[in-house]
Protein backbone atom coordinates (compact mmCIF):
# COMPACT_ATOMS: atom_id res chain seq x y z
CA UNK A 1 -18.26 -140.04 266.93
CA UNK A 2 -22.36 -140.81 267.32
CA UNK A 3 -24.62 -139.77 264.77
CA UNK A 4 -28.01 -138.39 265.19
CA UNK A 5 -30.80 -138.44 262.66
CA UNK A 6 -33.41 -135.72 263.89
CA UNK A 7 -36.35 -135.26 261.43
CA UNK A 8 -39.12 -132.60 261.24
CA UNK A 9 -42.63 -132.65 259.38
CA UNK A 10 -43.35 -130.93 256.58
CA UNK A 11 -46.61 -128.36 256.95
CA UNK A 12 -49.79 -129.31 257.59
CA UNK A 13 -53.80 -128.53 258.18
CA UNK A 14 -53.31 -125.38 256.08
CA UNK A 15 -50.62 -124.18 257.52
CA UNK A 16 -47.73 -122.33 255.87
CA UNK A 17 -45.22 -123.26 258.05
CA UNK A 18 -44.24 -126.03 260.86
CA UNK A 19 -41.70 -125.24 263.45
CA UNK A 20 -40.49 -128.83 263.85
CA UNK A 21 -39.27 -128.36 260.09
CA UNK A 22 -37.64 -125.27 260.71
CA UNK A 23 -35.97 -125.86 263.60
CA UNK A 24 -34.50 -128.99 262.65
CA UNK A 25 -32.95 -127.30 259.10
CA UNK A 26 -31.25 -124.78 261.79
CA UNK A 27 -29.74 -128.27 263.09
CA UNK A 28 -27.87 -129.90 259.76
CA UNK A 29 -24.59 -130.41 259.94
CA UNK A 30 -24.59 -129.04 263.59
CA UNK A 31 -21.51 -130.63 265.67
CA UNK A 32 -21.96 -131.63 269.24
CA UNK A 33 -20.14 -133.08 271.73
CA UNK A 34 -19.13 -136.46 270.39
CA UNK A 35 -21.24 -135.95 267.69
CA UNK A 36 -22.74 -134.51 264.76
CA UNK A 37 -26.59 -133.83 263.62
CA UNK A 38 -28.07 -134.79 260.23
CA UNK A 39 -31.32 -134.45 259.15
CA UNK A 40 -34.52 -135.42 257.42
CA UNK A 41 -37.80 -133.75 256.08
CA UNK A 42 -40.99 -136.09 256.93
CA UNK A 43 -44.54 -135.71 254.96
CA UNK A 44 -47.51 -135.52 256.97
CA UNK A 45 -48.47 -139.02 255.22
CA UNK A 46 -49.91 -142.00 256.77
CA UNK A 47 -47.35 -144.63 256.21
CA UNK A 48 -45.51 -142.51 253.84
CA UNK A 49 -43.78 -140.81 256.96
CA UNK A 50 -42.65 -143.82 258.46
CA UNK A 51 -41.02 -144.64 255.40
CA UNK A 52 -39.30 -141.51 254.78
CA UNK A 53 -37.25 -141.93 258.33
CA UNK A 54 -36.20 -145.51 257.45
CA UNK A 55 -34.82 -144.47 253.97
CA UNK A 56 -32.82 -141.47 255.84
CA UNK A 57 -31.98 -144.60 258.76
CA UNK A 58 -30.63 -146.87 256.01
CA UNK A 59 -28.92 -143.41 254.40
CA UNK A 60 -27.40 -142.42 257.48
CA UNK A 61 -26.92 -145.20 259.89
CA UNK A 62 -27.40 -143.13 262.80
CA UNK A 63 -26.63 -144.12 266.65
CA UNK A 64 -29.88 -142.58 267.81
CA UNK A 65 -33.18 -140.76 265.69
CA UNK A 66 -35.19 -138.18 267.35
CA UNK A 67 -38.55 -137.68 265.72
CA UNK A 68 -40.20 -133.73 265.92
CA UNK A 69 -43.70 -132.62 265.72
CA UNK A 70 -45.05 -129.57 266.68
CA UNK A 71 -48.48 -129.67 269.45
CA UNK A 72 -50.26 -126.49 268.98
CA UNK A 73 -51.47 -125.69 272.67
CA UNK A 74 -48.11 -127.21 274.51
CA UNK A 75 -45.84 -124.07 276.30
CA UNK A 76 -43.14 -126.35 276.87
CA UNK A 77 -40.73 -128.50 274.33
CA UNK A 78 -42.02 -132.53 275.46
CA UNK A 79 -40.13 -135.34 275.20
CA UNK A 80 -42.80 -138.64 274.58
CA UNK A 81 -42.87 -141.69 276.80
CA UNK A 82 -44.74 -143.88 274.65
CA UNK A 83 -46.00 -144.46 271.38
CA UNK A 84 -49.73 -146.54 271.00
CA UNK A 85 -50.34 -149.03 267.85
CA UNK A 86 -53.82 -146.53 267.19
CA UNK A 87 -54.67 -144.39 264.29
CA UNK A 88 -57.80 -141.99 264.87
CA UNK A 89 -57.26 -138.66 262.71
CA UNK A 90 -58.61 -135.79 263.87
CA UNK A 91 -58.04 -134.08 261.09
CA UNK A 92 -57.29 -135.93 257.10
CA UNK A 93 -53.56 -135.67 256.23
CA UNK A 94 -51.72 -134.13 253.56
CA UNK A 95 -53.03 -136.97 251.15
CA UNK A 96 -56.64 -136.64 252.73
CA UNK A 97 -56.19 -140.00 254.91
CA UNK A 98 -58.43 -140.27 258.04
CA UNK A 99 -58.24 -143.36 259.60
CA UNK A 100 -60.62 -143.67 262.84
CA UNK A 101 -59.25 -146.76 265.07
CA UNK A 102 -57.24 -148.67 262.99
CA UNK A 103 -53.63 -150.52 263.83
CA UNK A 104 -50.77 -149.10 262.68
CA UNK A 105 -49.38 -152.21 262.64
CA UNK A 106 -51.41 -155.24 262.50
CA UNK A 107 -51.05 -157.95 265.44
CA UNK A 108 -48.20 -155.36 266.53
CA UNK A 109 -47.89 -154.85 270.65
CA UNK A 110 -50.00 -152.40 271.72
CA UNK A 111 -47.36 -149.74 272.47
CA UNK A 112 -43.60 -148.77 272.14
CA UNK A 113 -41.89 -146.73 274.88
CA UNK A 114 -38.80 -144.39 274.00
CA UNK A 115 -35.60 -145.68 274.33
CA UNK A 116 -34.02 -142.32 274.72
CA UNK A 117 -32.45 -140.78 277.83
CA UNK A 118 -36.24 -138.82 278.08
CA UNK A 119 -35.90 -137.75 281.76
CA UNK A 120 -31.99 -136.79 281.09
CA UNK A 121 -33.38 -134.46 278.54
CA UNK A 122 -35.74 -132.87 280.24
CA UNK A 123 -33.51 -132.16 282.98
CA UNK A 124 -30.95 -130.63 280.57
CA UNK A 125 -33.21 -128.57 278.92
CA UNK A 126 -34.69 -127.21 282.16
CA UNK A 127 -30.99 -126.63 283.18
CA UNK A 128 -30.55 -124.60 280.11
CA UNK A 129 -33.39 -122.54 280.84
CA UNK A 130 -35.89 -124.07 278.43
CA UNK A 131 -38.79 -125.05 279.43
CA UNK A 132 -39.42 -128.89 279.28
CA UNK A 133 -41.63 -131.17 280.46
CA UNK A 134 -41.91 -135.82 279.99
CA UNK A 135 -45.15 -135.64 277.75
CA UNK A 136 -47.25 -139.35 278.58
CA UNK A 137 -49.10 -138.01 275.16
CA UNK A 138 -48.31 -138.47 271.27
CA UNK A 139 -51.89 -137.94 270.37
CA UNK A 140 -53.21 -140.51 267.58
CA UNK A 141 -52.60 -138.38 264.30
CA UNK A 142 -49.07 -138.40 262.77
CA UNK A 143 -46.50 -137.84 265.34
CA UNK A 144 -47.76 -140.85 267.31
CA UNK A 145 -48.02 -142.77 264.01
CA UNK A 146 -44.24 -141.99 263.06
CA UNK A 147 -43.04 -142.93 266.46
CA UNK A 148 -44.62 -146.37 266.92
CA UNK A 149 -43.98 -147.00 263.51
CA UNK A 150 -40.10 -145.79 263.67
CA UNK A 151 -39.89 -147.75 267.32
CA UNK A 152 -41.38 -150.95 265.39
CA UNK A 153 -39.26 -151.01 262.52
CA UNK A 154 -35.84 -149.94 265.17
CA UNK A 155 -37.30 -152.77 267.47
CA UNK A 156 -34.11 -155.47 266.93
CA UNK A 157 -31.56 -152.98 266.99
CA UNK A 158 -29.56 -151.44 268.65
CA UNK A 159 -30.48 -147.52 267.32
CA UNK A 160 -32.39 -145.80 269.85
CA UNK A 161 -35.12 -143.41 269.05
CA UNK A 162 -37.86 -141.62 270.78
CA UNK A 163 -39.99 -138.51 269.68
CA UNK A 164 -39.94 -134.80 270.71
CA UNK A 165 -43.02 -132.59 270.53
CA UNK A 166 -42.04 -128.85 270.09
CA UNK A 167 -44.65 -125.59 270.56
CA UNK A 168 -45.79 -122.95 267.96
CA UNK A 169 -44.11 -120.65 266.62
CA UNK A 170 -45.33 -117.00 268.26
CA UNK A 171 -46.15 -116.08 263.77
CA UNK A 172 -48.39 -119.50 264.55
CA UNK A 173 -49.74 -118.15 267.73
CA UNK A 174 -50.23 -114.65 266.99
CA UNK A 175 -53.94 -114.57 266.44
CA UNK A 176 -54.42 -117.23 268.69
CA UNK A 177 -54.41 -117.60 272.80
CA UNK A 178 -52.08 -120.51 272.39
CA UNK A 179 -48.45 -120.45 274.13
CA UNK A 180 -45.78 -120.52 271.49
CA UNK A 181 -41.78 -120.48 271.12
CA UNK A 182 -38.99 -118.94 269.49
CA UNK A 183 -37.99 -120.61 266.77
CA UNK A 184 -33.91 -119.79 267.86
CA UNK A 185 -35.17 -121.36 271.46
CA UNK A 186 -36.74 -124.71 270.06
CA UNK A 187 -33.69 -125.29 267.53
CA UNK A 188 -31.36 -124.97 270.85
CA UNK A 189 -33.69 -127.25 273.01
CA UNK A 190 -33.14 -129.87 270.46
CA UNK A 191 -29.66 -129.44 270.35
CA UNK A 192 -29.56 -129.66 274.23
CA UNK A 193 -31.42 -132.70 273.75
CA UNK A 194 -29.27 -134.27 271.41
CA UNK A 195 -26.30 -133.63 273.57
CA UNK A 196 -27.90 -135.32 276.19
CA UNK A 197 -28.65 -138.25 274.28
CA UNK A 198 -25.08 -138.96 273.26
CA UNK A 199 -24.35 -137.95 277.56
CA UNK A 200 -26.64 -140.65 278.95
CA UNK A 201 -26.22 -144.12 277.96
CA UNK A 202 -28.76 -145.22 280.73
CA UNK A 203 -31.81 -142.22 281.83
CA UNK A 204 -31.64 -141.15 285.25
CA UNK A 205 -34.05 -140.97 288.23
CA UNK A 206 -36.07 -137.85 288.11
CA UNK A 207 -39.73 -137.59 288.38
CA UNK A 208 -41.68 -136.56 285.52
CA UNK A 209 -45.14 -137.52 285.74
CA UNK A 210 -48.70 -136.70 286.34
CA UNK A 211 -51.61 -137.59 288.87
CA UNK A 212 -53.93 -137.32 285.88
């Protein structure tokens, strides 16, 4: 029986709410095929965040982690490619950090690609009839942070772990032009994903990327 850790940040910018949060609480406990979903709630904290997933990795000694943050602007749930060793904040986070251009990890490599079945998860989900798309994109605020930070300190073993970006919620997107999601839809996609994690030892061939 595999074990999957899948984590979701806490709210941010203002906001009263963050889909990757909710969705993932819809997702404790949840048993799969072959497996079985815990879970872990991740502060919008430089640092902080990486730490949080490595307590719940020593907790739960998972087979695979799949790190969630949501991308206001994204229609489509986004599996990452790669992860860059860059910090330049937009926006300060919850503890009013703004980094511009600094390492996440000192003298670390300059980037970490997923070592999840990405392209075998986007085909599932687009099989399920969820939209899904490879993302080549974690930004440089948090989400990147957590997953070159998780993907450094996973680098020797043998856990694999990529990160998922997820779209508003429509109460996010209401008073906005944005695209959004159910929240019942994104919970499922990440199910879907997980399944296909524990289904794919090695990804498959499928094309998934851009011209620009």
């Amino acid at each position: 029986m595999k074990k999957i850790l899948i984590t979701g940040f806490e709210p941010f910018g203002g906001a009263a709410i963050n889909p990757a949060l909710e969705a993932v609480k819809l997702l404790e406990g949840v048993a799969l095929n072959n497996g079985e979903i815990v879970i872990c709630q991740v502060p919008v904290t430089r640092f902080k965040a990486i730490d949080a997933v490595i307590e719940a990795i020593k907790y739960h000694q998972p087979d695979y982690v799949i790190t969630v943050g949501q991308a206001g602007g994204r229609a489509a749930i986004t599996p990452e490619r790669v992860a860059i060793n860059i910090d330049d904040f937009r926006i300060a986070d919850n503890e009013g950090n703004q980094p511009i251009d600094q390492p996440i990890v000192v003298d670390g490599p300059d980037g970490y690609f997923s070592t999840l079945p990405i392209k075998a998860m986007t085909q599932a989900l687009q099989q399920a009839g969820i939209p899904c798309q490879v993302s080549n994109t974690a930004g440089t605020f948090v989400c990147n942070h957590l997953f070159y930070g998780v993907q450094h300190y996973l680098r020797d073993t043998r856990i694999a772990h990529g990160f998922i970006h997820i779209p508003l919620l429509p109460e996010q997107a209401a008073l906005t032009e944005q695209p959004s999601m159910s929240l019942a839809m994104i919970a499922e996609g990440l199910k879907v994903a997980a399944q296909a994690v524990i289904d794919n030892e090695q990804d498959i061939q499928l094309t998934g990327g851009t011209i620009c």
